[in-house]
C-alpha atoms as a PDB file:
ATOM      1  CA  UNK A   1       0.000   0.000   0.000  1.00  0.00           C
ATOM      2  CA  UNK A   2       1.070   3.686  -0.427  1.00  0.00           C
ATOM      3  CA  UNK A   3       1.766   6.510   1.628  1.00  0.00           C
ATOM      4  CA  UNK A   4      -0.856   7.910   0.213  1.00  0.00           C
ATOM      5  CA  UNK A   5      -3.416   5.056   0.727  1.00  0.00           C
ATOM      6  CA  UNK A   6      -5.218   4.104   3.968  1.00  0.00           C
ATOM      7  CA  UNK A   7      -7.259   0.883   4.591  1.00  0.00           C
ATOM      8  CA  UNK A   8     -10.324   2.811   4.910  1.00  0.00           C
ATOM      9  CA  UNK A   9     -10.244   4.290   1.512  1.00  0.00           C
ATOM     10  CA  UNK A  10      -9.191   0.680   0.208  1.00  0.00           C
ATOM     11  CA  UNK A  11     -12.131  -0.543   1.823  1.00  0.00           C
ATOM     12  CA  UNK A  12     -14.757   2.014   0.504  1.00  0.00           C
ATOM     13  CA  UNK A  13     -12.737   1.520  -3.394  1.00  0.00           C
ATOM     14  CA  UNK A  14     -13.074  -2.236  -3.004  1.00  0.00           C
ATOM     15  CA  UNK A  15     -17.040  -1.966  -2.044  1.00  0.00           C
ATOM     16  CA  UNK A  16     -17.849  -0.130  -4.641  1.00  0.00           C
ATOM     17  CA  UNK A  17     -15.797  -2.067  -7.218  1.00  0.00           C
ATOM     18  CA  UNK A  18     -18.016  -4.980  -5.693  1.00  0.00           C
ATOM     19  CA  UNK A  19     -20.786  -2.953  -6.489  1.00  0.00           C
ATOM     20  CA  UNK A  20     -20.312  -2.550 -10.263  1.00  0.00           C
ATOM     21  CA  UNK A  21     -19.609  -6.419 -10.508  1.00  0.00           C
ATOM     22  CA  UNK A  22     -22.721  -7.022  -8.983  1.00  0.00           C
ATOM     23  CA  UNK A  23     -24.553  -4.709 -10.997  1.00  0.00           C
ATOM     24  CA  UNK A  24     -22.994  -6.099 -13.862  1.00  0.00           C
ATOM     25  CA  UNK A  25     -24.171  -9.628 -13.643  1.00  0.00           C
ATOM     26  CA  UNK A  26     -20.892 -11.096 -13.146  1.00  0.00           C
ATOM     27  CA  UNK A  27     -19.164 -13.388 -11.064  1.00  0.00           C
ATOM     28  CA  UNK A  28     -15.574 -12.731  -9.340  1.00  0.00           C
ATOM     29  CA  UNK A  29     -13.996 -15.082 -11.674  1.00  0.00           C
ATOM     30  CA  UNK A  30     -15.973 -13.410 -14.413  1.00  0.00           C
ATOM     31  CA  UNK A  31     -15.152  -9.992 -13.427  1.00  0.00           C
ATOM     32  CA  UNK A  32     -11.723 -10.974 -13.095  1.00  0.00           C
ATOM     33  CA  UNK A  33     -11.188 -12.446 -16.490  1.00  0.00           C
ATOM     34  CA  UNK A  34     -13.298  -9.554 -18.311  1.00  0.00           C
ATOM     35  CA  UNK A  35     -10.910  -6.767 -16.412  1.00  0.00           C
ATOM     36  CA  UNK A  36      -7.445  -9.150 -17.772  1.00  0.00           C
ATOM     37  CA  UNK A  37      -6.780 -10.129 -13.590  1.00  0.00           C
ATOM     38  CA  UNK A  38      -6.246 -12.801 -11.616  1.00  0.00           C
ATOM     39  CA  UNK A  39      -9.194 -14.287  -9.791  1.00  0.00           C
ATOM     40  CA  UNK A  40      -6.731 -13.675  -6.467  1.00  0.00           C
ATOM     41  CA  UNK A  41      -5.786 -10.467  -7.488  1.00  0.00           C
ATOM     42  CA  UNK A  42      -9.017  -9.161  -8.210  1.00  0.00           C
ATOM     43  CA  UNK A  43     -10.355 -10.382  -5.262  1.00  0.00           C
ATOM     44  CA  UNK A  44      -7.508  -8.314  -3.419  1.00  0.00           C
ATOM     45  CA  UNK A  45      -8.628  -5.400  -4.829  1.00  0.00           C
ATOM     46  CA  UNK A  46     -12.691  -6.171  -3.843  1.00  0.00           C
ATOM     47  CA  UNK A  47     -11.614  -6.772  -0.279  1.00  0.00           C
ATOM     48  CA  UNK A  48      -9.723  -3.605   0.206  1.00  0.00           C
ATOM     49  CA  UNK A  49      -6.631  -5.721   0.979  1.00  0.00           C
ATOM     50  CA  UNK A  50      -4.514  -3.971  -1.736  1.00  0.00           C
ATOM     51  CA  UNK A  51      -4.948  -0.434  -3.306  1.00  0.00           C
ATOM     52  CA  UNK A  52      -6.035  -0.535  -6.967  1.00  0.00           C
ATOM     53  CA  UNK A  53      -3.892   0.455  -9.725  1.00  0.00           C
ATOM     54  CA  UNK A  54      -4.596   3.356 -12.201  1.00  0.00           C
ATOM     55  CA  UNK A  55      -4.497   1.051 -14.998  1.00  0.00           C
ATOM     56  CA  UNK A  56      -7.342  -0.570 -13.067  1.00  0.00           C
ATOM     57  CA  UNK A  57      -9.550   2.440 -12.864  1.00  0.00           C
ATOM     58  CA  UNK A  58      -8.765   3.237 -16.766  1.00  0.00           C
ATOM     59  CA  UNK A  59     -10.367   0.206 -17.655  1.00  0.00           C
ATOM     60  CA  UNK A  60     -13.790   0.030 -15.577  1.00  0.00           C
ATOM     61  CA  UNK A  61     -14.070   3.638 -17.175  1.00  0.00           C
ATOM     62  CA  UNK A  62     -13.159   1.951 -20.597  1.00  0.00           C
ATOM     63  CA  UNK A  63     -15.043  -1.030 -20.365  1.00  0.00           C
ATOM     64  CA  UNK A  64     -17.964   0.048 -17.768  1.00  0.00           C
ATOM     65  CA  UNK A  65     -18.276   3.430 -18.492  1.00  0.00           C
ATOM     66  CA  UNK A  66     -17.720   3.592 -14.537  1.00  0.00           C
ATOM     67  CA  UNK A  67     -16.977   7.525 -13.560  1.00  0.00           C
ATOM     68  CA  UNK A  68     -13.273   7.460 -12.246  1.00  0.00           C
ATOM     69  CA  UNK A  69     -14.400   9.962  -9.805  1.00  0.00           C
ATOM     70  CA  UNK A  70     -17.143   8.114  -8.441  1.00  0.00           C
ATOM     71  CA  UNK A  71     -15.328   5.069  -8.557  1.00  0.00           C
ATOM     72  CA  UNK A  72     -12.352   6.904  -6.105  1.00  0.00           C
ATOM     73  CA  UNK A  73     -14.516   8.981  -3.847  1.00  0.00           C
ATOM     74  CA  UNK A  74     -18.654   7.903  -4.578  1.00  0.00           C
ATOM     75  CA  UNK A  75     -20.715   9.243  -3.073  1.00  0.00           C
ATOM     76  CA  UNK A  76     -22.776   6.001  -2.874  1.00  0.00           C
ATOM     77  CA  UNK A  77     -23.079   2.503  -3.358  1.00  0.00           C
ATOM     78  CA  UNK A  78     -24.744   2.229  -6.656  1.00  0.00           C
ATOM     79  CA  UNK A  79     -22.775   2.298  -9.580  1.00  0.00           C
ATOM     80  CA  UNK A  80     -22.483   5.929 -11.970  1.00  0.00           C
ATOM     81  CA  UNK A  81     -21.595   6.021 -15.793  1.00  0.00           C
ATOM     82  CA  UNK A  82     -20.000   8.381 -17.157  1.00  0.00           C
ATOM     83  CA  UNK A  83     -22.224  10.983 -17.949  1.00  0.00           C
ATOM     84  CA  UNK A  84     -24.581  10.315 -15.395  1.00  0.00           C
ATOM     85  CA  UNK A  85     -23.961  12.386 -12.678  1.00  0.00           C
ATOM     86  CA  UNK A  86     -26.349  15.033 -11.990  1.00  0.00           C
ATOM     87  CA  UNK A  87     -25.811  18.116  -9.561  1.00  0.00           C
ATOM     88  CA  UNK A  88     -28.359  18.848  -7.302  1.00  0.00           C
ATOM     89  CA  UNK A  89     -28.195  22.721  -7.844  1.00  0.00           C
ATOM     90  CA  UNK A  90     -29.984  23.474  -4.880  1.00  0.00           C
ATOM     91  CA  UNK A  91     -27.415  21.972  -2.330  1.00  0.00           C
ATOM     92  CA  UNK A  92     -24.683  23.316  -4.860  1.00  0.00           C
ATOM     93  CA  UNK A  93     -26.425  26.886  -4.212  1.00  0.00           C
ATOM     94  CA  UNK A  94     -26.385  26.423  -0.753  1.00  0.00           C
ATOM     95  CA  UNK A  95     -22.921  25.563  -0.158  1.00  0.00           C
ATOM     96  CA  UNK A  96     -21.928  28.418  -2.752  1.00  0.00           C
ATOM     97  CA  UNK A  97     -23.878  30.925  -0.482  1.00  0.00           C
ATOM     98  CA  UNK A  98     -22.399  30.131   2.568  1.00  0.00           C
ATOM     99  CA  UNK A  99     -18.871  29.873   1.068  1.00  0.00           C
ATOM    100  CA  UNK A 100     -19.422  33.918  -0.203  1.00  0.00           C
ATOM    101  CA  UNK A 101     -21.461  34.664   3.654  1.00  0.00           C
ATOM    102  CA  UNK A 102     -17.776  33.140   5.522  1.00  0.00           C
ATOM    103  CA  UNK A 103     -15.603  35.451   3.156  1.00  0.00           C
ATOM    104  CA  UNK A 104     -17.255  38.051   3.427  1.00  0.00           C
ATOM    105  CA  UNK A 105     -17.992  37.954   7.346  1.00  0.00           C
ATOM    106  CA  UNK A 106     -14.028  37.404   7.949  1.00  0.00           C
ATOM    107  CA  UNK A 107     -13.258  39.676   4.850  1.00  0.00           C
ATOM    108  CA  UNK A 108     -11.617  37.237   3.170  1.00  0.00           C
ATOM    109  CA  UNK A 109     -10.571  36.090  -0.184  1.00  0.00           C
ATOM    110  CA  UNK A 110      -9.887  32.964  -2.448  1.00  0.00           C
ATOM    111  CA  UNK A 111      -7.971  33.357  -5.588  1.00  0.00           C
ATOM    112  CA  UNK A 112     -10.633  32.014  -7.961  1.00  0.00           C
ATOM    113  CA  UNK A 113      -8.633  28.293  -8.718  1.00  0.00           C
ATOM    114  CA  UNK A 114      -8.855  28.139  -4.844  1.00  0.00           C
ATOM    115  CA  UNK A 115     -12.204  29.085  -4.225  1.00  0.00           C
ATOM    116  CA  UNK A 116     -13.483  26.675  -6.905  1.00  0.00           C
ATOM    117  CA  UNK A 117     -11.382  23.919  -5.235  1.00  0.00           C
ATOM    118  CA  UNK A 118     -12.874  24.883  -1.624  1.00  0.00           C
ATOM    119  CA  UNK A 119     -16.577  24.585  -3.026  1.00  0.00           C
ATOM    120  CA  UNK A 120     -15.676  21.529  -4.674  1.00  0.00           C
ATOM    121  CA  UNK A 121     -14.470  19.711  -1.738  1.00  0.00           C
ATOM    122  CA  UNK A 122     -17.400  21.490   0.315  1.00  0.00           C
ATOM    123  CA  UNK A 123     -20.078  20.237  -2.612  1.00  0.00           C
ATOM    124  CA  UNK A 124     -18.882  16.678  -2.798  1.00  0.00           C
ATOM    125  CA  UNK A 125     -18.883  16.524   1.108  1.00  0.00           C
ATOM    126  CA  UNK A 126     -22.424  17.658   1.017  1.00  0.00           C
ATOM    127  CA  UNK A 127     -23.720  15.219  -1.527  1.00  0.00           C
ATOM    128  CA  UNK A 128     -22.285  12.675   0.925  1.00  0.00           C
ATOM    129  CA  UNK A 129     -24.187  13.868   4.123  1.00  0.00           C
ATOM    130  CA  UNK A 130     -27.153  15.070   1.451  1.00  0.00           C
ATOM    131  CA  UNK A 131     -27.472  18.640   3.143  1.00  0.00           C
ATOM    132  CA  UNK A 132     -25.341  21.341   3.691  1.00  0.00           C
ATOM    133  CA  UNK A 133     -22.895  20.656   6.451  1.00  0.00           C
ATOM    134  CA  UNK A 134     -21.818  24.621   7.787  1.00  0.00           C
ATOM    135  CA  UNK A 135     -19.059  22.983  10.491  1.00  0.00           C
ATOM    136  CA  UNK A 136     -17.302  20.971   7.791  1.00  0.00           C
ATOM    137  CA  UNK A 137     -17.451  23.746   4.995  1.00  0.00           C
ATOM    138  CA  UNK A 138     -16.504  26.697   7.854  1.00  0.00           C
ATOM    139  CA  UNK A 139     -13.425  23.849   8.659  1.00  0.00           C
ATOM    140  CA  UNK A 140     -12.107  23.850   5.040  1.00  0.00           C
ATOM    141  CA  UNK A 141     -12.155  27.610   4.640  1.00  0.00           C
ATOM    142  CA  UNK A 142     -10.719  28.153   8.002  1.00  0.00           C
ATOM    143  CA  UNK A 143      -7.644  26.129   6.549  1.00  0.00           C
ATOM    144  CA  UNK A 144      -7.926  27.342   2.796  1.00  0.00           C
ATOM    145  CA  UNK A 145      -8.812  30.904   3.457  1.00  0.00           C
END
């Protein structure tokens, strides 16, 4: 495993590769072969116990037309294609609001490639906990800002 890697995260990759096989029809060993692995190495990466390789993620997006991002980070359980994800502009204006409300209140500023990073992060945390979380999004601009 990598520095950069935790079990956690190899965990939460490994479910939701499980999830696209199911969705899929397939077996492990039919996954497996269809992906050019090992039945022991694919099973590796389904349990978490080893971090998946680019390569890896290249070819569910190839093959699956699996979103890379949702594949790395979800949110969710259930599969997404590429093309298929949807924002929910509501939460999106929410979290943009109260981004602009903290700036101004401390009078501060984000160089735009920041700021759009900072309501990124805040956005996709959000879709996760499907509402606007104000502690988390105040924590990331207390550290970007």
């Amino acid at each position: 495993m990598s520095k950069l890697s935790n079990n956690d995260n190899n965990l939460a990759v490994g479910r939701r590769l499980m999830a696209i096989r199911i969705a899929s029809g397939f077996t492990q060993a039919e996954f497996a072969d269809s992906l050019g692995l090992s039945l022991r190495a694919y099973a590796n990466y389904e349990r978490g116990e080893r971090e998946m390789p680019t390569a890896l993620f290249k070819t569910l997006s190839e093959t699956f037309r699996i979103d890379p991002l949702w594949q790395l980070a979800g949110p969710g359980e259930d599969p997404v294609h590429i093309g298929q994800r949807v924002l929910d502009l509501d939460l999106m204006e929410g979290v943009i609001r109260l981004i602009e409300e903290w700036l101004s209140k401390h009078r501060r500023t984000l160089k735009p490639e920041k700021k759009a990073r900072v309501i990124r992060l805040a956005y996709e945390h959000c879709v996760a906990k499907d509402k606007v979380d104000e502690a988390h999004v105040f924590t990331i601009l207390s550290v970007a800002a």
